[in-house]
N, C-alpha and C. Protein backbone atom coordinates (compact mmCIF):
# COMPACT_ATOMS: atom_id res chain seq x y z
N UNK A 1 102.58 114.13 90.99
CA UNK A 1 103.23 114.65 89.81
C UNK A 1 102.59 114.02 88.60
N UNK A 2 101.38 115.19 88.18
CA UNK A 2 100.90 113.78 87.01
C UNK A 2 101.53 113.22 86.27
N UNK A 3 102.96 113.20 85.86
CA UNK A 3 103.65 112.50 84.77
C UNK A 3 104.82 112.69 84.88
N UNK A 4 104.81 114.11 85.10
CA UNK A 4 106.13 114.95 85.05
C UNK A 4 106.19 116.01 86.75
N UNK A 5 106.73 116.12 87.51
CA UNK A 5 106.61 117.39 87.73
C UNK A 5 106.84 118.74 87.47
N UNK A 6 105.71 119.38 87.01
CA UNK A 6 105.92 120.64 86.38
C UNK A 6 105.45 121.76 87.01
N UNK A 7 104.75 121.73 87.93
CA UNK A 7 103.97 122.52 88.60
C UNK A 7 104.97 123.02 90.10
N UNK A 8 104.77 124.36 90.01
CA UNK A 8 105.63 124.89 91.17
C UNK A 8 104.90 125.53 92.72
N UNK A 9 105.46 125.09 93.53
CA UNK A 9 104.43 125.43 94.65
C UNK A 9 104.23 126.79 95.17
N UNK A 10 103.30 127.69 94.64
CA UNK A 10 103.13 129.08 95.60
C UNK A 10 102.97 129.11 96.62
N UNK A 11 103.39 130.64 97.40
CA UNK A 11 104.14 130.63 98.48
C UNK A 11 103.09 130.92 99.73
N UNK A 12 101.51 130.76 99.17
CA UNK A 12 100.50 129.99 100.18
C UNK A 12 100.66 128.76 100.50
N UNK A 13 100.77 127.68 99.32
CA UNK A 13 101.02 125.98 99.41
C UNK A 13 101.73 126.01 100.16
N UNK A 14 103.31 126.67 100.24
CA UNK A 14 104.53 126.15 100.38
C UNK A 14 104.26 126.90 102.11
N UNK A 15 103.59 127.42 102.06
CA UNK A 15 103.62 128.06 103.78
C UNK A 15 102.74 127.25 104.41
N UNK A 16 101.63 126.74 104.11
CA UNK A 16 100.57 125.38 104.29
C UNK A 16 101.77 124.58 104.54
N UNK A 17 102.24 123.72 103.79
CA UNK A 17 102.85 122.52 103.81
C UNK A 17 104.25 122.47 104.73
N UNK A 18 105.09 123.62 104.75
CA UNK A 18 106.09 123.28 106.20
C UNK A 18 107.09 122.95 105.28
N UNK A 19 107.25 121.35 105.89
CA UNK A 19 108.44 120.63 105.89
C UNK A 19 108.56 120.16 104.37
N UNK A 20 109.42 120.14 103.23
CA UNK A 20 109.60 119.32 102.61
C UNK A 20 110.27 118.71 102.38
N UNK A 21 110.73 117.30 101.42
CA UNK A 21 111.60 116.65 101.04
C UNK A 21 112.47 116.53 99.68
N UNK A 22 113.44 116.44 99.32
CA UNK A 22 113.72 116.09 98.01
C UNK A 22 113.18 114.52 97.43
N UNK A 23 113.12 114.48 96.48
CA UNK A 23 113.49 112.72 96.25
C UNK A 23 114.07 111.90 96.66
N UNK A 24 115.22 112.34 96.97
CA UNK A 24 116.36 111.45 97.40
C UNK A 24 116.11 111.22 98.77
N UNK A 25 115.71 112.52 100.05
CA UNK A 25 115.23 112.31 100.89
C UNK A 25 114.27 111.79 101.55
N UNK A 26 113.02 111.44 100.10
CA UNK A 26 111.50 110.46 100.36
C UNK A 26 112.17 109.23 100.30
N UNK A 27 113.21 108.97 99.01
CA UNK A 27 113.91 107.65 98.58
C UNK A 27 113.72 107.45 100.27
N UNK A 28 115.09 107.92 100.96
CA UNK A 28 115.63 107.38 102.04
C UNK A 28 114.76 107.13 103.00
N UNK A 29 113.69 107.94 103.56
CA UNK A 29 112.66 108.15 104.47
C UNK A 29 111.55 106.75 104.42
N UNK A 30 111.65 106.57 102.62
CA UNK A 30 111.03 105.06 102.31
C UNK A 30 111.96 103.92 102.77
N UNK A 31 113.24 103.88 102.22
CA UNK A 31 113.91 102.61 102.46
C UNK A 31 113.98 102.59 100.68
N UNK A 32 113.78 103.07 99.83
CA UNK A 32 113.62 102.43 98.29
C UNK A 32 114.77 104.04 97.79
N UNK A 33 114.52 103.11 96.03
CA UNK A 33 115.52 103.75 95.51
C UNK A 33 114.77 105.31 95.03
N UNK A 34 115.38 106.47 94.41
CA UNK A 34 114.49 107.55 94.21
C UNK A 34 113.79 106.68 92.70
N UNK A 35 114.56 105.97 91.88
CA UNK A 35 113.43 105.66 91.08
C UNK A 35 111.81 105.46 91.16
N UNK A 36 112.28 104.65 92.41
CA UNK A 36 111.19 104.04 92.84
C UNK A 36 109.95 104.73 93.14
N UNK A 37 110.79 106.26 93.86
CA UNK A 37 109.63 107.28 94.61
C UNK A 37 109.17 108.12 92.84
N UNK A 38 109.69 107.66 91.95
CA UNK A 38 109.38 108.83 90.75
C UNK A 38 108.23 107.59 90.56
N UNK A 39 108.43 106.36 90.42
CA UNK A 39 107.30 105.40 90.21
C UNK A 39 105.72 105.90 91.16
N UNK A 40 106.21 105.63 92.29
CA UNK A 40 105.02 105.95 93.30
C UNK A 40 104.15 107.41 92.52
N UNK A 41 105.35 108.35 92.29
CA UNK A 41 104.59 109.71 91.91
C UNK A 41 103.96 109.56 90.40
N UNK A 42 104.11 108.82 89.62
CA UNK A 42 103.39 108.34 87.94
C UNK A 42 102.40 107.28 88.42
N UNK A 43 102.28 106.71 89.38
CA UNK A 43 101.55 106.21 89.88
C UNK A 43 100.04 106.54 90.80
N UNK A 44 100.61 108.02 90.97
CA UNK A 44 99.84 108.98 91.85
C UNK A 44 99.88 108.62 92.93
N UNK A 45 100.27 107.42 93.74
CA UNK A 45 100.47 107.24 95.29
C UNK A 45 101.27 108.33 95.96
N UNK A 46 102.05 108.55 95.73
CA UNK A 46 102.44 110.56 96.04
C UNK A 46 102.53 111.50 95.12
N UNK A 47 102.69 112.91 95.41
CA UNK A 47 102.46 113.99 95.13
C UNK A 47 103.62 114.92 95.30
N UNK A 48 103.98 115.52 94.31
CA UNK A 48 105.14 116.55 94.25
C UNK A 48 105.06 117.37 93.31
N UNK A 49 105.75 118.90 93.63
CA UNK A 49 105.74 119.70 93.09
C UNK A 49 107.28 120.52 92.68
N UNK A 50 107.32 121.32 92.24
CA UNK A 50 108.75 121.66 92.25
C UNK A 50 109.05 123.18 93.32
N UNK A 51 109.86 123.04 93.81
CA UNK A 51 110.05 124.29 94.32
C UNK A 51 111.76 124.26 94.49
N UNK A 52 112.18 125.61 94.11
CA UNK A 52 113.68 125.99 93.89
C UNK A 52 114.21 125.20 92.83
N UNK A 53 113.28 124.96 91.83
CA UNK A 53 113.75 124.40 90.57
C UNK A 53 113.70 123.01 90.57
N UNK A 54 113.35 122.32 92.08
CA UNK A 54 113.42 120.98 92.05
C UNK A 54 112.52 119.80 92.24
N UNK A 55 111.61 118.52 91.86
CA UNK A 55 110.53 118.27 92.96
C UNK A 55 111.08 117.30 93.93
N UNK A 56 110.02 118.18 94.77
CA UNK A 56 109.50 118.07 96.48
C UNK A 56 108.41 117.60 96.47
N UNK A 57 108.50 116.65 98.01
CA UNK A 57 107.11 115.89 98.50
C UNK A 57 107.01 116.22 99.85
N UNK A 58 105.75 116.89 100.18
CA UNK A 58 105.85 117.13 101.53
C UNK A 58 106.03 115.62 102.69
N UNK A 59 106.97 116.33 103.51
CA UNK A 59 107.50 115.41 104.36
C UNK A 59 106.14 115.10 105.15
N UNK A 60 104.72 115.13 105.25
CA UNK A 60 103.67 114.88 105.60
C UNK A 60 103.09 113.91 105.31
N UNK A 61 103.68 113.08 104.16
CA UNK A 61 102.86 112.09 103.65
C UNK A 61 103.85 110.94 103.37
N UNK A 62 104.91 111.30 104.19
CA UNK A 62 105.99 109.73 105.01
C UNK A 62 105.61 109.92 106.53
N UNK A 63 105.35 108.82 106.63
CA UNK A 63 105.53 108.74 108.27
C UNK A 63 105.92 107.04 108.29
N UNK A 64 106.79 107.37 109.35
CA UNK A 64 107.43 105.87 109.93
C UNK A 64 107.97 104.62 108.71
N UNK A 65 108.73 105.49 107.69
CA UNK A 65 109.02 104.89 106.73
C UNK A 65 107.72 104.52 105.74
N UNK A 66 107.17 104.63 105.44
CA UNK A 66 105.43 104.25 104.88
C UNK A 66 105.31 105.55 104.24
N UNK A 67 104.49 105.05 103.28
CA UNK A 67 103.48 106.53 102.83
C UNK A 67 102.09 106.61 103.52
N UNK A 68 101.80 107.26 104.01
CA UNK A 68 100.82 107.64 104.77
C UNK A 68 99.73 106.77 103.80
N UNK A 69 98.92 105.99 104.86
CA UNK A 69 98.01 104.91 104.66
C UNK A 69 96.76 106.12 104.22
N UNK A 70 96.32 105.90 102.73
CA UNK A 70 94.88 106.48 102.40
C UNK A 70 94.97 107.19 101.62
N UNK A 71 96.78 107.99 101.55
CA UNK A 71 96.87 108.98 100.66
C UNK A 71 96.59 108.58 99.29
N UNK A 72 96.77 107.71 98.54
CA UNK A 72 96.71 107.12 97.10
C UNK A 72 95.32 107.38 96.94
N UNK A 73 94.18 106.94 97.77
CA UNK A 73 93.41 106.92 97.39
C UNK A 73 92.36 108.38 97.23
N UNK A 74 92.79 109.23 98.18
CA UNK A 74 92.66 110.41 98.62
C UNK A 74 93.01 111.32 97.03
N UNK A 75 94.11 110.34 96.79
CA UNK A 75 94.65 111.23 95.72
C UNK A 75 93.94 111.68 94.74
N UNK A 76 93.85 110.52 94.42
CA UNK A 76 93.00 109.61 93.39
C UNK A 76 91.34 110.48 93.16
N UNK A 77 90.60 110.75 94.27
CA UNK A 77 89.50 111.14 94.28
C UNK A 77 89.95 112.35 94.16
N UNK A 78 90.13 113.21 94.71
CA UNK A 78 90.69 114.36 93.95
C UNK A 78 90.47 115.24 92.96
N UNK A 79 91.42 114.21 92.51
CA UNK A 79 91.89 114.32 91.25
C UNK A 79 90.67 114.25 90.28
N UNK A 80 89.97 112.82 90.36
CA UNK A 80 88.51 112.52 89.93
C UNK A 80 87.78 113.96 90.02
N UNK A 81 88.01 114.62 91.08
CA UNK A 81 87.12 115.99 91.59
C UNK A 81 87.22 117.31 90.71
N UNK A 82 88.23 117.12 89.75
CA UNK A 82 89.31 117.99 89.30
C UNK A 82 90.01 119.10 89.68
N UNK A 83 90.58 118.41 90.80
CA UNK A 83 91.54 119.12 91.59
C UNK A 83 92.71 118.53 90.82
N UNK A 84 93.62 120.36 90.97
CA UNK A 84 95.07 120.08 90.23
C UNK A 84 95.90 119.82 91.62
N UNK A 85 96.74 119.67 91.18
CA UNK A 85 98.20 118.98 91.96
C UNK A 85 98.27 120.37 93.17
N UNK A 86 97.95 121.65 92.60
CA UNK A 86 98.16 122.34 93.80
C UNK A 86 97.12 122.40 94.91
N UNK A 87 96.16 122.67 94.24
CA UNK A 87 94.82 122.59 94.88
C UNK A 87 94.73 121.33 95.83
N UNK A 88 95.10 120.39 95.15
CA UNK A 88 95.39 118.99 96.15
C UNK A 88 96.04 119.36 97.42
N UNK A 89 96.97 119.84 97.49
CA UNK A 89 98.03 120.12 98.32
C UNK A 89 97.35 120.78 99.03
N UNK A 90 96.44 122.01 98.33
CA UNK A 90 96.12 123.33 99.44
C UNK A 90 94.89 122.61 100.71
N UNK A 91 94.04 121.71 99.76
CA UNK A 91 93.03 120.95 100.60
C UNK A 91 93.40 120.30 101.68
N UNK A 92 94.45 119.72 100.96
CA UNK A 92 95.26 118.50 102.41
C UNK A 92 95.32 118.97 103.45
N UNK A 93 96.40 120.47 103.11
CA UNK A 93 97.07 121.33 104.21
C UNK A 93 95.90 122.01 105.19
N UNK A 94 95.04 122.27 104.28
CA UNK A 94 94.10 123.28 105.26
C UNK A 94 93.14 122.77 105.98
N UNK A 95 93.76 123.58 107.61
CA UNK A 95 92.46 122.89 108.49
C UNK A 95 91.26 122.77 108.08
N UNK A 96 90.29 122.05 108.80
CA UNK A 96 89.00 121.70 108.45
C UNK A 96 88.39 121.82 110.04
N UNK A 97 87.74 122.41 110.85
CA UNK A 97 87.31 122.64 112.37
C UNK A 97 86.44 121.20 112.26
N UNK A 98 85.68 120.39 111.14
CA UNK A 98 85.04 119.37 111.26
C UNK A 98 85.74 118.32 111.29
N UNK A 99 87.00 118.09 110.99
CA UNK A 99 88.32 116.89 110.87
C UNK A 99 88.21 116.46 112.62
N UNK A 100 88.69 117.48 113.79
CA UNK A 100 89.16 118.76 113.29
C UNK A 100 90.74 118.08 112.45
N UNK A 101 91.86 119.23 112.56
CA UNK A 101 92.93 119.69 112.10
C UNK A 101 92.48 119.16 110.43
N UNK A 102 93.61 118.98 109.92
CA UNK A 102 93.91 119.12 109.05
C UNK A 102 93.37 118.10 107.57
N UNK A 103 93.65 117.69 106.71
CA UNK A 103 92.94 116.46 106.02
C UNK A 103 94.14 115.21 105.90
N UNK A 104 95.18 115.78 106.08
CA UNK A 104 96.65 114.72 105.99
C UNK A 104 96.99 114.76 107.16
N UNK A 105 97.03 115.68 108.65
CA UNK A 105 96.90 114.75 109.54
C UNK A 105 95.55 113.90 110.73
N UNK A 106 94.46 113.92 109.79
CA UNK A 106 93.82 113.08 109.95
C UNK A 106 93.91 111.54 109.11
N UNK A 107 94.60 111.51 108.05
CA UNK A 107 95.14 110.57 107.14
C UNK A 107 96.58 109.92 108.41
N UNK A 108 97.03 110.68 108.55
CA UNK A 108 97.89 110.04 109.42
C UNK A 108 97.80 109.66 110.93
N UNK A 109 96.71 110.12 111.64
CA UNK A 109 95.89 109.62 112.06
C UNK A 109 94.76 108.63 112.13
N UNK A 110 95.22 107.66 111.27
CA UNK A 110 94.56 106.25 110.72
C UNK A 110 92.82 107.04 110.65
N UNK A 111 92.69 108.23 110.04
CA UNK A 111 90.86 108.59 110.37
C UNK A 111 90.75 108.73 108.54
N UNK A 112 91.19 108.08 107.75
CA UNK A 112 90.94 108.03 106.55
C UNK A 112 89.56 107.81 105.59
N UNK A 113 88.83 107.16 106.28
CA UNK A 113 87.47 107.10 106.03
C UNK A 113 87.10 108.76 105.99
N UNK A 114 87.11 109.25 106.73
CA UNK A 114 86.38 110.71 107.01
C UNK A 114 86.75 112.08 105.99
N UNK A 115 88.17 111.64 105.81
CA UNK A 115 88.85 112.53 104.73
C UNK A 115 87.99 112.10 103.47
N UNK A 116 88.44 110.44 103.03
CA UNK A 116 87.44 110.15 101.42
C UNK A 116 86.50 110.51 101.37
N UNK A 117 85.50 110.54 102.46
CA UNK A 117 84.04 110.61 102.86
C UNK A 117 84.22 112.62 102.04
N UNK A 118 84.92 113.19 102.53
CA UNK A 118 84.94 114.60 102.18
C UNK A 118 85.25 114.77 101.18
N UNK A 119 86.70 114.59 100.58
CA UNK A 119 86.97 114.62 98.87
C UNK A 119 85.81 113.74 98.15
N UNK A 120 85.26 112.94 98.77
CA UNK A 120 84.06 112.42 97.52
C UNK A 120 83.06 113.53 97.07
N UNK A 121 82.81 113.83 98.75
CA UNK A 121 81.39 115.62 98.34
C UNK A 121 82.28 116.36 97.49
N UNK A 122 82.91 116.44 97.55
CA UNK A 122 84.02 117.26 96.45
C UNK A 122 83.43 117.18 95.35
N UNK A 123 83.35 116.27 94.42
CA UNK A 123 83.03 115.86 93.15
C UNK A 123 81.65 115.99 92.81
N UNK A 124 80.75 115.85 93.33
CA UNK A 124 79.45 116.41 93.20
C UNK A 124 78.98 117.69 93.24
């Protein structure tokens, strides 16, 4: 959420991405308060968008109470790439046959090297 979330997820993203969460539900899924998760997201360590008027974080990038190890940085390059907040999302979500699956669950699959290694060619 670069600052704010303002950006709403179309209904390619939102069919990519599955599961989502509210705030309150990342709050809990973290163990922290939702302040906290609005911090993480001004922070860019997660990512949310709004959908049904509200923001959401895909439930893909909690696992086991944690934010998925790599995503911040993942983010981060990205972003550097100038990828917007949706486009982020759409990359994550979409398989890759060279991953293989996906780019976030190879992130959650401790294979994080291989994802940065890809959003870096991004930027060039």
């Amino acid at each position: 959420m670069h600052a704010t979330v303002d950006k709403v997820a179309d209904p390619r993203t939102d069919a990519l991405i599955g599961e989502w969460l509210s705030l309150q539900e990342a709050a809990d899924s973290l163990g922290i308060k939702p302040n906290r998760v609005r911090q993480l997201l001004s922070e860019r360590k997660l990512l949310a968008v709004r959908r049904d008027g509200r923001p959401v974080v895909p439930a893909a990038f909690i696992r086991d109470g944690q934010v998925v190890k790599g995503l911040s940085g993942t983010l981060t390059l990205l972003a550097d790439a100038g990828f917007d907040d949706e486009e982020t999302l759409r990359w994550l979500f979409t398989a890759d046959d060279t991953l293989p699956g996906t780019p976030v669950q190879a992130l959650t699959e401790n294979r994080g090297t291989e994802v940065r290694r890809r959003a870096q060619a991004l930027a060039f």
